[in-house]
PDB file of N, CA and C in Angstrom:
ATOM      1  N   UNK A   1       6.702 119.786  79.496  1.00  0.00           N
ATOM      2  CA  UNK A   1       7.586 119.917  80.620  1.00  0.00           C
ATOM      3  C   UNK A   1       7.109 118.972  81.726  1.00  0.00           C
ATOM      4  N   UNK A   2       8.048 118.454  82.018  1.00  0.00           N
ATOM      5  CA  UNK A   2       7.918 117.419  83.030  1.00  0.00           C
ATOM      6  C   UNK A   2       8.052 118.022  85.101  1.00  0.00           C
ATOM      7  N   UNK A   3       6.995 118.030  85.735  1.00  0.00           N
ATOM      8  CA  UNK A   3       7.367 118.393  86.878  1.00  0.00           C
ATOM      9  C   UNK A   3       7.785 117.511  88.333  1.00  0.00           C
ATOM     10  N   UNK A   4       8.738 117.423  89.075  1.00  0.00           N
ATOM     11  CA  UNK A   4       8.389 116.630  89.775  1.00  0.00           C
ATOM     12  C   UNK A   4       7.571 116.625  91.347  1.00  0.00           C
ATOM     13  N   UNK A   5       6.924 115.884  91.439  1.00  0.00           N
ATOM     14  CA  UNK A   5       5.900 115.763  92.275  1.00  0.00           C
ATOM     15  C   UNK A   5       6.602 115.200  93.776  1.00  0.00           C
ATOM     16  N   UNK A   6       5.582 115.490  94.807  1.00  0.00           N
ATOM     17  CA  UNK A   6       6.043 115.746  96.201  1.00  0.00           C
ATOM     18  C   UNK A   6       6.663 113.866  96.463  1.00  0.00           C
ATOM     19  N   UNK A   7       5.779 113.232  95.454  1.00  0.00           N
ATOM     20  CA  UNK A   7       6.054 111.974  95.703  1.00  0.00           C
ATOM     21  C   UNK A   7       7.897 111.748  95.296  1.00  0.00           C
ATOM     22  N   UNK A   8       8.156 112.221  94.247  1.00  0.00           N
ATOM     23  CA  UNK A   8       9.242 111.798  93.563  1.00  0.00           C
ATOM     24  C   UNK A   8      10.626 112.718  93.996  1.00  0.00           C
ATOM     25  N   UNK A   9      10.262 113.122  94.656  1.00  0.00           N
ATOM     26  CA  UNK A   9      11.451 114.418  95.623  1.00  0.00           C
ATOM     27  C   UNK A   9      11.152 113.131  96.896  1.00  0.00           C
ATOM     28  N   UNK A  10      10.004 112.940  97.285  1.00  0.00           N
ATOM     29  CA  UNK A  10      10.582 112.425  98.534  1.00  0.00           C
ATOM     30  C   UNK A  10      11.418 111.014  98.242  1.00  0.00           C
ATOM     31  N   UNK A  11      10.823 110.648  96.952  1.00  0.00           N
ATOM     32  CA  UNK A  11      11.908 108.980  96.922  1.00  0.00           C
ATOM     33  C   UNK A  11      13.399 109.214  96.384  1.00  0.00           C
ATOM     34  N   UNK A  12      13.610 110.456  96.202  1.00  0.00           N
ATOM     35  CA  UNK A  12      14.915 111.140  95.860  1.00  0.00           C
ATOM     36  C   UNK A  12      15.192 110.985  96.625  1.00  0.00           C
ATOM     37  N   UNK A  13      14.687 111.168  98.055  1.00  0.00           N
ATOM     38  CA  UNK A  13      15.591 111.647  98.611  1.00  0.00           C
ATOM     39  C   UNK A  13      15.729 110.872  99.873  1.00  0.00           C
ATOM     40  N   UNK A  14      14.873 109.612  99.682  1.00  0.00           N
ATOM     41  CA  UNK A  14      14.720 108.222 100.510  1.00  0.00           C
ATOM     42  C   UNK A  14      16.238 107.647  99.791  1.00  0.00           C
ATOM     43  N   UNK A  15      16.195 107.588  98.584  1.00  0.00           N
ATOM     44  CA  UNK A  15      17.564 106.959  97.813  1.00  0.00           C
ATOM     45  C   UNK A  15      18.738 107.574  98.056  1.00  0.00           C
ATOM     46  N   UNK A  16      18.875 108.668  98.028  1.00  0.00           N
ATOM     47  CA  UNK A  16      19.982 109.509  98.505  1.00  0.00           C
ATOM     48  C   UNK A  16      20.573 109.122 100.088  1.00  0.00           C
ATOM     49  N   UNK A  17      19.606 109.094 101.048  1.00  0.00           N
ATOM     50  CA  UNK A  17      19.650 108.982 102.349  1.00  0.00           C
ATOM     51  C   UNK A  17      20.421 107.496 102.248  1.00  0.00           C
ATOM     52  N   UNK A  18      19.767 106.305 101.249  1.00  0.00           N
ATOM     53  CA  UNK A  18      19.941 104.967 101.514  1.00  0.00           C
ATOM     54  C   UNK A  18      21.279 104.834 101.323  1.00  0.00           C
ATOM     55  N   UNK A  19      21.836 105.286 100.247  1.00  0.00           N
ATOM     56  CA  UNK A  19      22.947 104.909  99.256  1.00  0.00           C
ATOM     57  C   UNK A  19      24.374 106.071 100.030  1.00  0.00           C
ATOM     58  N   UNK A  20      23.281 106.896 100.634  1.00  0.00           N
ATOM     59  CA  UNK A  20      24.832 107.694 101.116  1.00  0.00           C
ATOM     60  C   UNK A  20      25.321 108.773  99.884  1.00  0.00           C
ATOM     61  N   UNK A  21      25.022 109.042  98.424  1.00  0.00           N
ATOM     62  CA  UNK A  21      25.433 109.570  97.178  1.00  0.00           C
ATOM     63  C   UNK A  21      24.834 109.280  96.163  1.00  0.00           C
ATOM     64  N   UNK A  22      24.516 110.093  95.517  1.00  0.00           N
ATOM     65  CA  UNK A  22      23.659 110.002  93.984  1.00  0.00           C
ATOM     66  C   UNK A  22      24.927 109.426  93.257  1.00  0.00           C
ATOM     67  N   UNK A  23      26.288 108.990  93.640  1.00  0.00           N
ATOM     68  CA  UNK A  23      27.360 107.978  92.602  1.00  0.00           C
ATOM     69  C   UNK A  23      26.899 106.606  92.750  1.00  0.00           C
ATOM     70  N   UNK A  24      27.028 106.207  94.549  1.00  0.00           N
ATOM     71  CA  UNK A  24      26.975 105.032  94.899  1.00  0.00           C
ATOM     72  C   UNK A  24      25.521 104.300  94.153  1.00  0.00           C
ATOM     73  N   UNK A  25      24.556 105.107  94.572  1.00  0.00           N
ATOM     74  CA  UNK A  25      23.062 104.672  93.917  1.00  0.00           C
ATOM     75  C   UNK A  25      23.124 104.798  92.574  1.00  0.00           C
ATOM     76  N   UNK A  26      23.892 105.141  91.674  1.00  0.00           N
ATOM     77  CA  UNK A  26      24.328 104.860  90.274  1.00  0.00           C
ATOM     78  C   UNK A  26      24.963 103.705  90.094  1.00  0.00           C
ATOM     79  N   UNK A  27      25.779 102.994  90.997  1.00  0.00           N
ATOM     80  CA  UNK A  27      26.383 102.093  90.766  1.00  0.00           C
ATOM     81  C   UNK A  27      25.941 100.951  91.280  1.00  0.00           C
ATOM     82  N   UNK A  28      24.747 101.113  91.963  1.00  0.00           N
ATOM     83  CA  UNK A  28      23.794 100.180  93.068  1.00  0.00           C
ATOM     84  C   UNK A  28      23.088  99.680  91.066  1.00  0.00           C
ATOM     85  N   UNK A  29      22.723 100.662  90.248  1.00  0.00           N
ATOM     86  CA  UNK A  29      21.273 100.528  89.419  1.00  0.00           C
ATOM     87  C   UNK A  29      21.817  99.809  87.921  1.00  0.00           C
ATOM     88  N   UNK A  30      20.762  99.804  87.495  1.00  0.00           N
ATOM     89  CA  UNK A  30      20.862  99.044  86.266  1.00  0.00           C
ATOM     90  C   UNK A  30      20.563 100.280  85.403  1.00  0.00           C
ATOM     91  N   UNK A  31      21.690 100.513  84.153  1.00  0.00           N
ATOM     92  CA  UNK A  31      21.051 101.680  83.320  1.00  0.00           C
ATOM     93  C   UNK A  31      21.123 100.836  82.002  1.00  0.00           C
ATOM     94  N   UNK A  32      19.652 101.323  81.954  1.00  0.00           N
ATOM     95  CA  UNK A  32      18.986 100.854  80.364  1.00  0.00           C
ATOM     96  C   UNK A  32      19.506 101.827  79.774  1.00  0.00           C
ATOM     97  N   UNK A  33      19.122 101.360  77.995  1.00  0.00           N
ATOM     98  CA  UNK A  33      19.746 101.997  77.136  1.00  0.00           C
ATOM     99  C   UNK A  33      19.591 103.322  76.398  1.00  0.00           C
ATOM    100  N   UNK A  34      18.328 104.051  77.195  1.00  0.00           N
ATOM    101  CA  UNK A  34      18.000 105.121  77.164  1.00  0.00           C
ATOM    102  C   UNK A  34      18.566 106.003  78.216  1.00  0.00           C
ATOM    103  N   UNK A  35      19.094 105.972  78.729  1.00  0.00           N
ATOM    104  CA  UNK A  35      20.334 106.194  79.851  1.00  0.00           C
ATOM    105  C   UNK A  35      19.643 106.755  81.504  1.00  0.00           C
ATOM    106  N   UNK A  36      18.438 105.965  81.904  1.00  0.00           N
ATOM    107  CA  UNK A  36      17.551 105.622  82.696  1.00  0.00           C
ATOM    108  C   UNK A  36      18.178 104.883  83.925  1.00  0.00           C
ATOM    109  N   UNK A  37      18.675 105.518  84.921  1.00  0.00           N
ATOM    110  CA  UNK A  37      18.909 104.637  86.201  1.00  0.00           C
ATOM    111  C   UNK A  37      17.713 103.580  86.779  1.00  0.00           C
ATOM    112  N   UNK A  38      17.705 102.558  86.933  1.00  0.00           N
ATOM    113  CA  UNK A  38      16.292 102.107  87.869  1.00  0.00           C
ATOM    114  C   UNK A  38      17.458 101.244  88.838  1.00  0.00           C
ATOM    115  N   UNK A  39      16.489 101.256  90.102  1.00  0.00           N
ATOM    116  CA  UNK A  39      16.714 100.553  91.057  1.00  0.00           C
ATOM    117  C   UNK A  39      15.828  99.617  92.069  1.00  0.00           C
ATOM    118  N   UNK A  40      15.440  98.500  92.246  1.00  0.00           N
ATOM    119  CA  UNK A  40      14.181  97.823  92.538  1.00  0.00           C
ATOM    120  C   UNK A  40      14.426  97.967  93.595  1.00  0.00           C
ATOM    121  N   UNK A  41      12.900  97.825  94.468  1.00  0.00           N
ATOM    122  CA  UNK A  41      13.011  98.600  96.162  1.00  0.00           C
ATOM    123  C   UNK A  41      13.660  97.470  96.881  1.00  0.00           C
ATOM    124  N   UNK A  42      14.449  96.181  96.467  1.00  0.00           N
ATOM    125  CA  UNK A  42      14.912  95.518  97.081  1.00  0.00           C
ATOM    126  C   UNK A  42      16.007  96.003  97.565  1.00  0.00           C
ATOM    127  N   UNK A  43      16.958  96.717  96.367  1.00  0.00           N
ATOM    128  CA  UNK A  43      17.905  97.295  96.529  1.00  0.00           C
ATOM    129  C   UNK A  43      18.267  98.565  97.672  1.00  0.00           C
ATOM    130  N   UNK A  44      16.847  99.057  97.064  1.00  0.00           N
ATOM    131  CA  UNK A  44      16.630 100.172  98.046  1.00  0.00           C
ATOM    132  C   UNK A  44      16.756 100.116  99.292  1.00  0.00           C
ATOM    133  N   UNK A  45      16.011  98.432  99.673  1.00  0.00           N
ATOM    134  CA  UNK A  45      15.992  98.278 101.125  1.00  0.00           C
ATOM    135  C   UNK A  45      17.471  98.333 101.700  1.00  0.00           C
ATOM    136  N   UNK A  46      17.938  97.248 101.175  1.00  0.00           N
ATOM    137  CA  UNK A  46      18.973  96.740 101.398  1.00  0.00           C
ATOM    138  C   UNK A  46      20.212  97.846 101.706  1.00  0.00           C
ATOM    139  N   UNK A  47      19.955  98.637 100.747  1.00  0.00           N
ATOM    140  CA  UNK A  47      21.092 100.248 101.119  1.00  0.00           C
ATOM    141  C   UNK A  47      20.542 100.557 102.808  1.00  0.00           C
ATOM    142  N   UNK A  48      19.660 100.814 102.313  1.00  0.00           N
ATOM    143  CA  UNK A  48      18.742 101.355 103.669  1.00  0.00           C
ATOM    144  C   UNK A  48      19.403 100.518 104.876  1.00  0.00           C
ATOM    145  N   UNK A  49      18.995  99.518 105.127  1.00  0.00           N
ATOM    146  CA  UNK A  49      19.341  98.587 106.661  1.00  0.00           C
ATOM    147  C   UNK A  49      20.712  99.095 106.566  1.00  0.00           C
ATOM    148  N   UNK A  50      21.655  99.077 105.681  1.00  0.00           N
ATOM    149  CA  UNK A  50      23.286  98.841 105.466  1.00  0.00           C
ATOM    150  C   UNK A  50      24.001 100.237 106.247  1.00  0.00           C
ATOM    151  N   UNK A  51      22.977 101.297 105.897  1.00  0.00           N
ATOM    152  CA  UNK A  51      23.635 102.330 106.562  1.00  0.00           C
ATOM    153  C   UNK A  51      22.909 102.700 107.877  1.00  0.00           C
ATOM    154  N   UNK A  52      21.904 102.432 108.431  1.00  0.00           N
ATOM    155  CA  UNK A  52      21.565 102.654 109.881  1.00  0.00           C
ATOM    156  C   UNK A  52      22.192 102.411 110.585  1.00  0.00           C
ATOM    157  N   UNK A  53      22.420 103.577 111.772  1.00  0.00           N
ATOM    158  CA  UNK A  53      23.393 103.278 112.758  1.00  0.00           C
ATOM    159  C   UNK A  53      23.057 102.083 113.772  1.00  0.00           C
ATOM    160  N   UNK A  54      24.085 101.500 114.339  1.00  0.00           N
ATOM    161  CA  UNK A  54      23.493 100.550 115.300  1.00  0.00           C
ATOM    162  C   UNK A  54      23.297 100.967 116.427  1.00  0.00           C
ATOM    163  N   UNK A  55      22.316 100.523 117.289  1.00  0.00           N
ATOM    164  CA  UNK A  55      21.331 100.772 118.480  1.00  0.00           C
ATOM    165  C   UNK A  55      22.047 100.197 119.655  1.00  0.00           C
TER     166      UNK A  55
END
């Protein structure tokens, strides 16, 4: 059994925050053929800046 760790809830939920939806960040990622979302933290960033409000 696989558990997840304080680390991997919080990047859940860094990605969630970025992307706005666990769809959009599906459609941000590349799924390999083991049916594995990945997303490189470039991407990540990039969600990120895209949705901060402006100052």
């Amino acid at each position: 059994m696989q558990l997840n760790t304080t680390e991997s809830i919080d990047l859940g939920r860094q990605v969630h925050r970025a992307f706005g939806s666990w769809k959009k960040a599906r459609e941000a990622a590349t799924k390999t053929n083991d049916g594995v979302y990945r997303l490189n933290k470039d991407q990540l960033l990039t969600a990120a800046k895209s949705t901060k409000p402006e100052e």
